[in-house]
N, C-alpha and C. Protein backbone atom coordinates (compact mmCIF):
# COMPACT_ATOMS: atom_id res chain seq x y z
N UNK A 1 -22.68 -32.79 29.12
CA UNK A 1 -21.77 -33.00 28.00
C UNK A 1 -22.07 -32.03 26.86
N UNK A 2 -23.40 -31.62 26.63
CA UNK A 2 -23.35 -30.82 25.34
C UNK A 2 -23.01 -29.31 25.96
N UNK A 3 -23.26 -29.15 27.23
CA UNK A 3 -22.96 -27.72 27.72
C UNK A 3 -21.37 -27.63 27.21
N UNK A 4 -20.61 -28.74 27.40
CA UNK A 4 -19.11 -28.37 27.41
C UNK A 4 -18.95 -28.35 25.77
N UNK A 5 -19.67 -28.98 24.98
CA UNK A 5 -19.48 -28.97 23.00
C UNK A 5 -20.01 -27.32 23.00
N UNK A 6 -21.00 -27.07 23.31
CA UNK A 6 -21.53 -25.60 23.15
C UNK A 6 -20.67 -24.61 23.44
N UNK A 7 -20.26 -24.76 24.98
CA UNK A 7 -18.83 -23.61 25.32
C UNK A 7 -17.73 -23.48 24.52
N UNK A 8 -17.52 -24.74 23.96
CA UNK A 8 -16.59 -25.33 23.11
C UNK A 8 -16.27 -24.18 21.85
N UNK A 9 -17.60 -24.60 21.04
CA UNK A 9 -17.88 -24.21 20.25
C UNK A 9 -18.50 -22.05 19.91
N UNK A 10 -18.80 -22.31 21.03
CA UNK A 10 -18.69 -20.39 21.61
C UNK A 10 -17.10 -19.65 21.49
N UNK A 11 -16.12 -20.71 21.96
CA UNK A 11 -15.68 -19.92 22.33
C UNK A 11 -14.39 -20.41 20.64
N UNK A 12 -14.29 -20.75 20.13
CA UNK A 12 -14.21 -21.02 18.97
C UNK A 12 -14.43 -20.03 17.99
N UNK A 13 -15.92 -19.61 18.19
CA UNK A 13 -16.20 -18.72 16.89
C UNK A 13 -15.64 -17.01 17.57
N UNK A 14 -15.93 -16.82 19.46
CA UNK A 14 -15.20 -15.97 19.62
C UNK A 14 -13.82 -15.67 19.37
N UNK A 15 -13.09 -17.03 19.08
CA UNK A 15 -11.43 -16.75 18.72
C UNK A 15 -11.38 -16.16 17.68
N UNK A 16 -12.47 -17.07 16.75
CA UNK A 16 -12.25 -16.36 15.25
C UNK A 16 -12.37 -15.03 15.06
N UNK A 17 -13.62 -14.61 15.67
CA UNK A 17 -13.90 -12.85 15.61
C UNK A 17 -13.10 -12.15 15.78
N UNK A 18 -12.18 -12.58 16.96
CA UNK A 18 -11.08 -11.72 17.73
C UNK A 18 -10.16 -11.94 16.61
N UNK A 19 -9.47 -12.74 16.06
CA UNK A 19 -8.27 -12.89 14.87
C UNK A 19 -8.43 -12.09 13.91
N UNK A 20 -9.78 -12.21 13.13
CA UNK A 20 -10.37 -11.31 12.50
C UNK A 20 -10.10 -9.72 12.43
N UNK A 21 -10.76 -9.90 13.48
CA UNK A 21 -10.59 -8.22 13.89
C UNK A 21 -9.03 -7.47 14.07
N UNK A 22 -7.84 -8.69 14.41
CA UNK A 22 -6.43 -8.00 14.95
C UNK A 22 -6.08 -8.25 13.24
N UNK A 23 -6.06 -9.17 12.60
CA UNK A 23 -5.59 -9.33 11.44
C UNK A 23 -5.96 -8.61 10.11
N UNK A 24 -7.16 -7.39 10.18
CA UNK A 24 -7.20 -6.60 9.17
C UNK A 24 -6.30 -5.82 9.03
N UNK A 25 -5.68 -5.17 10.33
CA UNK A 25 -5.26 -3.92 10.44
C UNK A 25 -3.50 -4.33 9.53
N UNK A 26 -3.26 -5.29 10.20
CA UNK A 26 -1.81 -6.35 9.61
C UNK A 26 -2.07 -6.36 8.16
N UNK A 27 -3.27 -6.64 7.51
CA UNK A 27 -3.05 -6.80 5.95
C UNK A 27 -2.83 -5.42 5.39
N UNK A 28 -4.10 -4.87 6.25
CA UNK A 28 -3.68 -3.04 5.70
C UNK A 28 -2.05 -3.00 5.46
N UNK A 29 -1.57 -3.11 6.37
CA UNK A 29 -0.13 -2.52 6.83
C UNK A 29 0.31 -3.11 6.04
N UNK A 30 0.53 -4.38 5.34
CA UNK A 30 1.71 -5.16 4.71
C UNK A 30 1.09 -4.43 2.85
N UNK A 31 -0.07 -4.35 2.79
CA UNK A 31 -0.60 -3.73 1.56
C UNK A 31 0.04 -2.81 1.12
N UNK A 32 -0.48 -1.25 2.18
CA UNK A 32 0.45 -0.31 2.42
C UNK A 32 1.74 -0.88 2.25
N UNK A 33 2.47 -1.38 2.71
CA UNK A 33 4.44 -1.20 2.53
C UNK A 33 4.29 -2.10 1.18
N UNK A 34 3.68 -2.94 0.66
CA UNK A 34 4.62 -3.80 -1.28
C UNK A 34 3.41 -2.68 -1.62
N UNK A 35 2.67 -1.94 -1.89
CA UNK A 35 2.06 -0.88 -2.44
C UNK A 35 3.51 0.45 -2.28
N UNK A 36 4.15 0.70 -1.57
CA UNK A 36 4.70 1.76 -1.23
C UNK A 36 6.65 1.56 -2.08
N UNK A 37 6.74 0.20 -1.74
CA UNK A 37 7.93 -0.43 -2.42
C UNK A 37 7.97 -0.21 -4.20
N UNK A 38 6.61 -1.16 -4.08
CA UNK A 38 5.99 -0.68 -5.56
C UNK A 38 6.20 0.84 -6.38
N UNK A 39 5.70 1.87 -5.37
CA UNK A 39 5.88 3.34 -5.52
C UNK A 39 7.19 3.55 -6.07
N UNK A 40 7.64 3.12 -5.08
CA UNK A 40 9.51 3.45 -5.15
C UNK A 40 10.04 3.41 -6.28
N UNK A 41 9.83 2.22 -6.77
CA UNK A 41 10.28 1.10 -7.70
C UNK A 41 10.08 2.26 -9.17
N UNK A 42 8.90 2.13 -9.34
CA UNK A 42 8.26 3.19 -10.19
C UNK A 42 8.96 4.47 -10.50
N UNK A 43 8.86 5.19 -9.18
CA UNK A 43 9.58 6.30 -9.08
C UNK A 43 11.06 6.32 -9.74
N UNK A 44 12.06 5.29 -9.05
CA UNK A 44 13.33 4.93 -9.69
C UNK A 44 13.26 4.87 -11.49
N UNK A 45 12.57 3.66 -11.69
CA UNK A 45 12.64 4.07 -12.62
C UNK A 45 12.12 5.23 -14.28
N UNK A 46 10.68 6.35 -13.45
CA UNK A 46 10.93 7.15 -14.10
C UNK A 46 12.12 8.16 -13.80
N UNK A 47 12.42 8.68 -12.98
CA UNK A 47 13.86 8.98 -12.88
C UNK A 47 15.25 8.51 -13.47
N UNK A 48 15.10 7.45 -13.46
CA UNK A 48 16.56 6.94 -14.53
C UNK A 48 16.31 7.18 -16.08
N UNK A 49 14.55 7.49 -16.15
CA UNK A 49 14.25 7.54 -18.05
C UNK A 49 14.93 8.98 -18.18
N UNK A 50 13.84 9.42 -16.62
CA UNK A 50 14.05 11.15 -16.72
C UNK A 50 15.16 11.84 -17.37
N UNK A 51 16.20 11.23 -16.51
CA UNK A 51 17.21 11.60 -17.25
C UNK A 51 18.11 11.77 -17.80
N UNK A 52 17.37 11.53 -18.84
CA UNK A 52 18.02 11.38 -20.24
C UNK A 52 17.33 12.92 -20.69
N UNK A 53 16.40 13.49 -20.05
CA UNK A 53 15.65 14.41 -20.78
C UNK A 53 15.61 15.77 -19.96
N UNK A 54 16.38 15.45 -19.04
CA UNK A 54 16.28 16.77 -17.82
C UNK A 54 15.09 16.78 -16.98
N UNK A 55 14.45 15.54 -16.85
CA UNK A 55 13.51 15.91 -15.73
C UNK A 55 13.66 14.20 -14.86
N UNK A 56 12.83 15.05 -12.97
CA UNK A 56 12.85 14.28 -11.98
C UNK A 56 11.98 14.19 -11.03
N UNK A 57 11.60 12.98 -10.61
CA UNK A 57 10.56 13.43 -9.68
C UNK A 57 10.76 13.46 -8.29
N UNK A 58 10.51 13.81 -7.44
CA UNK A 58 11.75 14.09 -5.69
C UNK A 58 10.84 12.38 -5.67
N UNK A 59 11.71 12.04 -4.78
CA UNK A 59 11.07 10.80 -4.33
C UNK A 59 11.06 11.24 -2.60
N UNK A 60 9.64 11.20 -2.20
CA UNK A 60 9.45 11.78 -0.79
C UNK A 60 8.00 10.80 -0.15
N UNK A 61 7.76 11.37 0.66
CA UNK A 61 6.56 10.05 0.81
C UNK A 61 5.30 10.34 0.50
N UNK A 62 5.12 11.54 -0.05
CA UNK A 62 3.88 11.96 -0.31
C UNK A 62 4.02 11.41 -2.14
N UNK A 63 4.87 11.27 -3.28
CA UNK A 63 4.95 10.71 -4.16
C UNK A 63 4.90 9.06 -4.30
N UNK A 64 5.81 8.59 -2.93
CA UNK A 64 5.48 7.42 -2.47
C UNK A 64 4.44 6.64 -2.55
N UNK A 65 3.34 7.34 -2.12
CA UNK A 65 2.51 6.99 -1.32
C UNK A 65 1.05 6.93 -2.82
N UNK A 66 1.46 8.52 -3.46
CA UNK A 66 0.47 8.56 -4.05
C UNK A 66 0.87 7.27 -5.93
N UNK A 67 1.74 7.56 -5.98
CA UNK A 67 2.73 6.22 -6.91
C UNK A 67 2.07 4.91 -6.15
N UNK A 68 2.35 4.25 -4.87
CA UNK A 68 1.91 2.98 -4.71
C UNK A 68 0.54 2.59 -4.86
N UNK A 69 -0.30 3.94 -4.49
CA UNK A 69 -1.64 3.93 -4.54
C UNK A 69 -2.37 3.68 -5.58
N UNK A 70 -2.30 4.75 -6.52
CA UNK A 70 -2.33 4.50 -8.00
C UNK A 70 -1.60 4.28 -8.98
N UNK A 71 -0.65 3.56 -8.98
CA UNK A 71 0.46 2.55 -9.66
C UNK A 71 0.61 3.73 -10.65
N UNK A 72 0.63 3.17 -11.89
CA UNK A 72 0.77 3.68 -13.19
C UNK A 72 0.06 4.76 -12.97
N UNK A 73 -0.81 5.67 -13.72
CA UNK A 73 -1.96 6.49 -13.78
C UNK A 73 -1.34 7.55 -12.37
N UNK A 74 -0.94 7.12 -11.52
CA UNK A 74 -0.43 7.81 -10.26
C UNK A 74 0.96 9.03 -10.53
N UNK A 75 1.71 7.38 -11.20
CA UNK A 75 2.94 8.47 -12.01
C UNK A 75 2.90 9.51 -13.07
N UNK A 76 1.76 9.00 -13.51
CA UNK A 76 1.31 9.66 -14.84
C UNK A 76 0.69 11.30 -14.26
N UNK A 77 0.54 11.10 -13.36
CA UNK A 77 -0.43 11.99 -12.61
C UNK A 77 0.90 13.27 -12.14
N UNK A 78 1.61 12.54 -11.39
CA UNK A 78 2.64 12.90 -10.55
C UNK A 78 3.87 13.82 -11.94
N UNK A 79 3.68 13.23 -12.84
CA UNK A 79 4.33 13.86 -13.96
C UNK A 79 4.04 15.07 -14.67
N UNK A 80 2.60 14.92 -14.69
CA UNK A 80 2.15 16.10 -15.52
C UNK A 80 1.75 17.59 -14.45
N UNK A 81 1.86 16.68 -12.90
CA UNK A 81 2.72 17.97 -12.05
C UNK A 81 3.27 18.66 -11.92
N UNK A 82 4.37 17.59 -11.95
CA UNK A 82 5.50 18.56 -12.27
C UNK A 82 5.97 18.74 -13.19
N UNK A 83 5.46 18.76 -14.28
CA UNK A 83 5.41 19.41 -15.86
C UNK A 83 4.19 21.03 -15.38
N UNK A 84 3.50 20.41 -14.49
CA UNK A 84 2.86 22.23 -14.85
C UNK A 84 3.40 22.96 -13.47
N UNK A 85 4.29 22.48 -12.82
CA UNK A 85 5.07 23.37 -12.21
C UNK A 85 6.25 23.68 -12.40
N UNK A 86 6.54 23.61 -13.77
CA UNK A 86 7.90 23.80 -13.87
C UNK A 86 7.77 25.26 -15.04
């Protein structure tokens, strides 16, 4: 009887490990996309301030990406870019 609580219980904490392990990659991913939405969002609306003033930022996925990443400070970043490439 305790052999079968023990297997029991083995194979229990093996489920967990295994969930574990499939379910990081899933949070990554859902992080990544409301991080990337987020981007967007951002993006839109410095673009609608933009212009008013003659400037824009391409919205592509490399702005995407770097906007969702570092939110604010990202755009800020992404701005004074393309302020010194212009």
């Amino acid at each position: 009887m305790t052999n079968v609580i023990l297997a029991g219980i083995l194979v229990l904490i093996i489920l967990y490990a295994v969930t574990k392990v499939f379910m990081q990659p899933i949070k990554l991913l859902w992080k990544l996309l409301i991080n990337s939405a987020i981007g967007i969002i951002l993006l839109l609306i410095v673009n609608y301030i933009g212009g008013y003033f003659d400037f824009s930022l391409p919205i592509n996925i490399i702005t995407v990406l770097v906007a969702g990443f570092l939110g604010i400070p990202g755009i800020l970043l992404l701005i004074c870019f393309q302020l010194l490439m212009m």
